[in-house]
Protein backbone atom coordinates (compact mmCIF):
# COMPACT_ATOMS: atom_id res chain seq x y z
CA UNK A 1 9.93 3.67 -4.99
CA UNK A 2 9.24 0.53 -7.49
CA UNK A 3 5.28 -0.11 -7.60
CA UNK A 4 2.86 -2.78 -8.77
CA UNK A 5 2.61 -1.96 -12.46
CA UNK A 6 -1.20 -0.56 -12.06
CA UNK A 7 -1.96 0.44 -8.52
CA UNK A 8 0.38 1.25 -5.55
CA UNK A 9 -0.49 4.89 -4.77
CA UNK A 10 2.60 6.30 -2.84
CA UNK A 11 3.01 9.46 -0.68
CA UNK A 12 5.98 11.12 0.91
CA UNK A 13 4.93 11.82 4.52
CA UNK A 14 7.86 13.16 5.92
CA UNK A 15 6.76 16.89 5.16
CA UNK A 16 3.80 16.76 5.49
CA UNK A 17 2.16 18.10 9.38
CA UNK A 18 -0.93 15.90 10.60
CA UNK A 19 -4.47 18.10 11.09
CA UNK A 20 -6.32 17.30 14.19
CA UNK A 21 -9.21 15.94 12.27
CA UNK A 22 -10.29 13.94 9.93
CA UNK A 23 -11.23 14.89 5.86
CA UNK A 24 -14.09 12.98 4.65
CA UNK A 25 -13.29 10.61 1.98
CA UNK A 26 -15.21 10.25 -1.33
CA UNK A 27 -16.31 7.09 -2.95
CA UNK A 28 -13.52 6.50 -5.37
CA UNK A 29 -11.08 8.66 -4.13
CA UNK A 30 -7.71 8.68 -1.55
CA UNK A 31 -8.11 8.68 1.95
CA UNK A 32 -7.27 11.51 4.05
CA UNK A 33 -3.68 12.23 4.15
CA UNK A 34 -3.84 13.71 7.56
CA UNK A 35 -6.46 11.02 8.76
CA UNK A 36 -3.46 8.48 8.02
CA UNK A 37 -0.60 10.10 9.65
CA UNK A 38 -3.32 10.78 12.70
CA UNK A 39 -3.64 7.07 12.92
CA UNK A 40 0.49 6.41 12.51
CA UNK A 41 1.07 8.87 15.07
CA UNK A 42 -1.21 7.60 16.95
CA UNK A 43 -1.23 4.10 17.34
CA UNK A 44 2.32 2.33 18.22
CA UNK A 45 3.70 -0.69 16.65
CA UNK A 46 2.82 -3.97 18.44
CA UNK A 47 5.75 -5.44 19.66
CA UNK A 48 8.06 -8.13 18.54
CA UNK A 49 8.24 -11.37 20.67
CA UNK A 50 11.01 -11.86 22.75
CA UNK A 51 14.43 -14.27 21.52
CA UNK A 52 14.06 -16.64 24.47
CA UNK A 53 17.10 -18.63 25.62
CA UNK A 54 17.55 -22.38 25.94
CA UNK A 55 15.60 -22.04 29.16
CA UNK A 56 12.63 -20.02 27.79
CA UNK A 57 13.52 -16.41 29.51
CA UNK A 58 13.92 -13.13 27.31
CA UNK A 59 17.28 -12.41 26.14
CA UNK A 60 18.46 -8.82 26.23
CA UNK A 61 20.69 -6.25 24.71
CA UNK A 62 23.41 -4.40 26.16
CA UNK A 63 21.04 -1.81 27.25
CA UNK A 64 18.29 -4.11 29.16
CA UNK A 65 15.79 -3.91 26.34
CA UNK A 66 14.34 -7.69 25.36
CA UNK A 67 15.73 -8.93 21.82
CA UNK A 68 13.70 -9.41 18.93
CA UNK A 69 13.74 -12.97 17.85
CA UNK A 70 15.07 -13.06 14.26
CA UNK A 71 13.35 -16.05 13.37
CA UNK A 72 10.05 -14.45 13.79
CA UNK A 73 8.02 -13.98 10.92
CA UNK A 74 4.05 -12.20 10.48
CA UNK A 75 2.20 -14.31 12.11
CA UNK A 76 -0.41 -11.88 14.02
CA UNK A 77 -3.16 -9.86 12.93
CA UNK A 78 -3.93 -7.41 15.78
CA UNK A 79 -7.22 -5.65 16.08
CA UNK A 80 -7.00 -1.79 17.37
CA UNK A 81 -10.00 0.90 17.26
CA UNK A 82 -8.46 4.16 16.80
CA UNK A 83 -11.60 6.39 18.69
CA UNK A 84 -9.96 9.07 20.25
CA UNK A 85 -12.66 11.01 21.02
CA UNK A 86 -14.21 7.54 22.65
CA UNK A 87 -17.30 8.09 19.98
CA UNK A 88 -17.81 4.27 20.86
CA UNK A 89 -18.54 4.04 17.01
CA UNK A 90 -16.09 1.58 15.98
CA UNK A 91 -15.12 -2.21 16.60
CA UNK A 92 -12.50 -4.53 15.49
CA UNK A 93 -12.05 -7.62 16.81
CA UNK A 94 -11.63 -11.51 15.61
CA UNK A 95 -14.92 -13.04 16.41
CA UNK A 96 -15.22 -17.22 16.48
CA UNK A 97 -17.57 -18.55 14.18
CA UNK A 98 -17.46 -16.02 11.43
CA UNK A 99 -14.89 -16.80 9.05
CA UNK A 100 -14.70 -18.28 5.60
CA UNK A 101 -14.71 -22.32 6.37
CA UNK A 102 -12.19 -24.57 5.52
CA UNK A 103 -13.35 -28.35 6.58
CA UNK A 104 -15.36 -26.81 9.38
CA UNK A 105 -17.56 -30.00 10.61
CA UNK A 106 -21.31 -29.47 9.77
CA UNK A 107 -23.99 -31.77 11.60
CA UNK A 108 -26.79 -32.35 9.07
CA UNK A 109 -30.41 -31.79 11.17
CA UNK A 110 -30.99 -33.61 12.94
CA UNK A 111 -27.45 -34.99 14.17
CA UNK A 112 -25.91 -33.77 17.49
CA UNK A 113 -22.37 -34.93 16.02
CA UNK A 114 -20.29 -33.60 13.27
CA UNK A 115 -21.86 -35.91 9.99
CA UNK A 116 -19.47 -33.89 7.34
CA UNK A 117 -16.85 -30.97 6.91
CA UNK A 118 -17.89 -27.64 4.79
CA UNK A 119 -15.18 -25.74 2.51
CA UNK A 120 -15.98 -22.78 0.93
CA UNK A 121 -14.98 -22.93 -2.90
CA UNK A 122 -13.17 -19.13 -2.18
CA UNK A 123 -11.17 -20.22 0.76
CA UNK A 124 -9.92 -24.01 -0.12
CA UNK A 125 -6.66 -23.40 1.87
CA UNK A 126 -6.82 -21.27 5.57
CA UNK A 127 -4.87 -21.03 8.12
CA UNK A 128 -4.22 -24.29 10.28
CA UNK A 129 -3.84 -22.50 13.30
CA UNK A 130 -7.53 -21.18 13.26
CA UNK A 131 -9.80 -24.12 15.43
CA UNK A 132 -12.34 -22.21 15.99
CA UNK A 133 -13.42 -20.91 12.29
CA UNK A 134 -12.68 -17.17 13.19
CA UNK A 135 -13.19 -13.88 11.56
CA UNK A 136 -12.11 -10.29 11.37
CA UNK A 137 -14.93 -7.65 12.04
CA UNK A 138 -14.08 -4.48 11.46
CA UNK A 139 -17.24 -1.28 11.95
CA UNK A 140 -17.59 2.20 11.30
CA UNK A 141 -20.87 3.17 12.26
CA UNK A 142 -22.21 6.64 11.50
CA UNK A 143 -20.95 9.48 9.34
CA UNK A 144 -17.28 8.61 7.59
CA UNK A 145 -16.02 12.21 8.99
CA UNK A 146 -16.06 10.73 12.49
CA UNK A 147 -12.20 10.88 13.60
CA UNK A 148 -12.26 6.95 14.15
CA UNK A 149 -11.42 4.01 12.08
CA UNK A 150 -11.52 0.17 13.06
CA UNK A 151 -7.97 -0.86 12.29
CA UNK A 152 -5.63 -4.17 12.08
CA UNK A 153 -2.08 -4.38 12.28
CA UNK A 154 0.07 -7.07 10.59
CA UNK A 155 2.59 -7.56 13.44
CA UNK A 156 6.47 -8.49 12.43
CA UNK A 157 6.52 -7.40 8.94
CA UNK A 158 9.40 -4.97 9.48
CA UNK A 159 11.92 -4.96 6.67
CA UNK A 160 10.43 -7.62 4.69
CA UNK A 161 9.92 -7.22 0.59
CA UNK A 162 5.97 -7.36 -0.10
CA UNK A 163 5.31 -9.11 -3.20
CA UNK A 164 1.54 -10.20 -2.18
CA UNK A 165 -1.04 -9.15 -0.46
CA UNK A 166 -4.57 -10.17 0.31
CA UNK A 167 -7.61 -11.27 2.32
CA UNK A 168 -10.80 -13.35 2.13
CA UNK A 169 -13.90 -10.92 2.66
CA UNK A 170 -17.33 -12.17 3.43
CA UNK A 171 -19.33 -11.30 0.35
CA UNK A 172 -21.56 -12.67 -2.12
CA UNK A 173 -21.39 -12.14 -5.92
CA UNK A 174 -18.54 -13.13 -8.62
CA UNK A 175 -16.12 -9.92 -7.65
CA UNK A 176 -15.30 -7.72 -5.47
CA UNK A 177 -17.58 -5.40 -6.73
CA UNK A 178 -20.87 -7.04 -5.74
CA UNK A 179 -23.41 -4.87 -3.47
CA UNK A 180 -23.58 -8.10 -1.35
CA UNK A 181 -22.36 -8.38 1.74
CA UNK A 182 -19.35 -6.54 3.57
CA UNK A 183 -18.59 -3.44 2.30
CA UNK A 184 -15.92 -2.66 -0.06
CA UNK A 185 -14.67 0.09 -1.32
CA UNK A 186 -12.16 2.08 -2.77
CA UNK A 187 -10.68 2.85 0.45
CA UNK A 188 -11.98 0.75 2.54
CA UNK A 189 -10.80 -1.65 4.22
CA UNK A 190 -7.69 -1.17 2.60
CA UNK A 191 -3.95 -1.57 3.06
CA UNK A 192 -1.72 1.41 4.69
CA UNK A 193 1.94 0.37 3.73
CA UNK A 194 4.74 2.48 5.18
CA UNK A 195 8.24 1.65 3.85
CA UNK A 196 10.94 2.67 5.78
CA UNK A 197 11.51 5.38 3.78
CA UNK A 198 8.47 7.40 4.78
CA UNK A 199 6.01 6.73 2.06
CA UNK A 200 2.71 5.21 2.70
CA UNK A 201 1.04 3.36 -0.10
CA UNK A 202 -2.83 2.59 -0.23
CA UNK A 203 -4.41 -0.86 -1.60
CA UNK A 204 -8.19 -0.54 -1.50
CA UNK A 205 -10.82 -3.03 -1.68
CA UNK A 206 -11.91 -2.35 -5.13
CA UNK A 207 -9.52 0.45 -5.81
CA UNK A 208 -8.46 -1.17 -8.00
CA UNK A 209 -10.08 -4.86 -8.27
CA UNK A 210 -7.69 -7.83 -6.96
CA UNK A 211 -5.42 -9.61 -9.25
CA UNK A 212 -6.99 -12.44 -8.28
CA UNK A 213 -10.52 -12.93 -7.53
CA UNK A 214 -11.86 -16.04 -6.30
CA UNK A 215 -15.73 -16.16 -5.43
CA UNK A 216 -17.13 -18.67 -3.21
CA UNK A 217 -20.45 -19.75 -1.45
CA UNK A 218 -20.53 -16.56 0.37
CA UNK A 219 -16.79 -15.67 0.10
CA UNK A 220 -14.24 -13.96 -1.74
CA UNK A 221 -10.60 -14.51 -1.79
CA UNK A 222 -8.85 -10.87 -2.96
CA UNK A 223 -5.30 -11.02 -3.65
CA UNK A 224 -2.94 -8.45 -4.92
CA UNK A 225 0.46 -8.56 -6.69
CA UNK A 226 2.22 -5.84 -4.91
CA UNK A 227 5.97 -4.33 -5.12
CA UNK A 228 6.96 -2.69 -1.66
CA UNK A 229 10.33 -2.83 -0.40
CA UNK A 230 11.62 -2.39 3.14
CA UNK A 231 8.44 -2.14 4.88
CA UNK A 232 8.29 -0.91 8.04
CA UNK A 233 4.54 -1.10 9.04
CA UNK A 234 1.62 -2.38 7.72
CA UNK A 235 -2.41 -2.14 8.91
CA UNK A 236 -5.82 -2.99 7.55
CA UNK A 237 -8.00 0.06 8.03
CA UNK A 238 -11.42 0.43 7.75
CA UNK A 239 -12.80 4.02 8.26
CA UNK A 240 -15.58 4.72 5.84
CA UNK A 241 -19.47 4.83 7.56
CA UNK A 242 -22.83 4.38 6.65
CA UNK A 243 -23.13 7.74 4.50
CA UNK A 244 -22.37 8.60 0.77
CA UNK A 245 -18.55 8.35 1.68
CA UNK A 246 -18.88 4.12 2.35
CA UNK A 247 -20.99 3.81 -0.57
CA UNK A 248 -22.21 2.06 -2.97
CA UNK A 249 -23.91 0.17 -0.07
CA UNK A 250 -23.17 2.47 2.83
CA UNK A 251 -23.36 -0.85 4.80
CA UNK A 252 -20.18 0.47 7.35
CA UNK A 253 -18.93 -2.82 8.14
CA UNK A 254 -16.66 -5.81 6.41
CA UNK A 255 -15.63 -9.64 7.59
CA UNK A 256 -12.16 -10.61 6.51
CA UNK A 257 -10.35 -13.69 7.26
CA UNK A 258 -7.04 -15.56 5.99
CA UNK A 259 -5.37 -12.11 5.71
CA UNK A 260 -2.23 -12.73 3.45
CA UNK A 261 1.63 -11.36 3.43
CA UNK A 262 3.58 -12.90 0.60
CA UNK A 263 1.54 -16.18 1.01
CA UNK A 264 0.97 -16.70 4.67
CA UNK A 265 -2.19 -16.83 6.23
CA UNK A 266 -3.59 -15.23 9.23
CA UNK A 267 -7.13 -16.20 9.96
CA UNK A 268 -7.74 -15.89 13.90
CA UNK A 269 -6.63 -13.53 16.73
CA UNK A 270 -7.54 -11.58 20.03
CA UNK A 271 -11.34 -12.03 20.42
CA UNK A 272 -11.93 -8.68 21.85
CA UNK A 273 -15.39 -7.29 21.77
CA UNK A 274 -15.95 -5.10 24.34
């Protein structure tokens, strides 16, 4: 499989038989092998949306099943909590108000109408579907051997060559590895890439640092040169706690926005709390 020159880590999964529960990762190190194909097995791919016909109804195949439209491309980030032992321990959702702003409208105290707009230097292009400034929590609260993980999946990226990928994360400091704000780590949150070949590659956090790192107000915009061909799935997962594991600041939690597949931007999605 051709790789980034300095950080794709690839492994063959097809041999490999998933253990009921989950090894604890260490800071620095690979996630669990086991935990992944857990969450793969697990969790299903979202589904494509329907090719609709001239009059807006689905069009089918031969065998009655609706037809994927071609001409759909990623354009969904979908939150999932992967809790099967309902530990109640984990959230991901997009959540209004919480992303990195681009021309938000700010009312200056003591206005009661918008009296300017607010960028923030790390995210000076979003996306221009998001109206209501939205973010993407994702929480692991407690130990990271829980069997959960808060999780994101990048819907209709099936097939497509990878060349970038990326989000904004909510943080403080000049890199990603600042102990301000959201945690991150070297596994989490972090890319899972399957290709369709069976091998699932891991981009951390800060495992290693971004290609590009651009630091903001209280933002940073981490993107990452990548080589993956024929990709079949890909989700942000975020599965290290509030213990030695999610260190160094054990803080168990991250905001991401304007999450980034060869140069287009997701930054909003289900608001699903719970």
């Amino acid at each position: 499989m051709k790789q980034s020159r300095r950080f794709a880590i690839a492994i063959p999964i097809a041999v490999v038989s998933v253990a009921l529960s989950v090894t604890a990762q260490t800071m620095g190190g690979l996630p669990s092998l086991a935990f992944v194909l857990a969450i793969l097995d697990a969790v299903p791919p979202p589904p494509d949306d329907p090719l609709l016909d001239s009059s807006g109804n689905p069009v089918y195949d031969p065998t009655g099943k609706p037809m994927s439209d071609p001409n759909e491309t990623f354009h969904v980030v979908k939150p999932i909590k992967f809790d099967p032992a309902d530990t109640r321990l984990v959230q991901a959702t997009w959540l209004s108000g919480t992303g990195c702003p681009t021309q938000a409208p700010v009312a200056t105290f003591p206005a009661s109408s918008p009296t300017d707009t607010f960028t923030d230097p790390a995210c000076a292009m979003g996306d221009a579907k998001d109206q209501h400034n939205q973010g993407l929590l994702l929480v692991k609260t407690g130990p990271t051997t829980n069997n959960a993980a808060a999780l994101a999946e990048l819907k209709k990226v099936r097939g497509m060559t990878v060349t970038e990928l990326g989000y904004d994360i909510r943080k403080a400091g000049a890199n990603s590895a600042s102990p301000l704000g959201s945690h991150c780590g070297a596994g989490a949150p972090r890319f899972n890439v399957q290709m369709a070949d069976g091998n699932v590659a891991f981009v951390g956090c800060n495992s290693p640092p971004a290609d590009v790192q651009v630091p903001g107000t209280g933002w940073i915009r981490l993107r990452w040169n990548v080589a993956f061909p024929n990709v079949r799935r890909i989700l942000i997962v975020f599965d290290e706690g509030q213990d030695p594991s999610g260190g160094p600041d054990q803080f168990g939690a991250a905001f991401l926005d304007n999450v980034d597949v060869n140069g287009k931007l997701v930054g909003q999605g289900q608001v699903d709390p719970d």
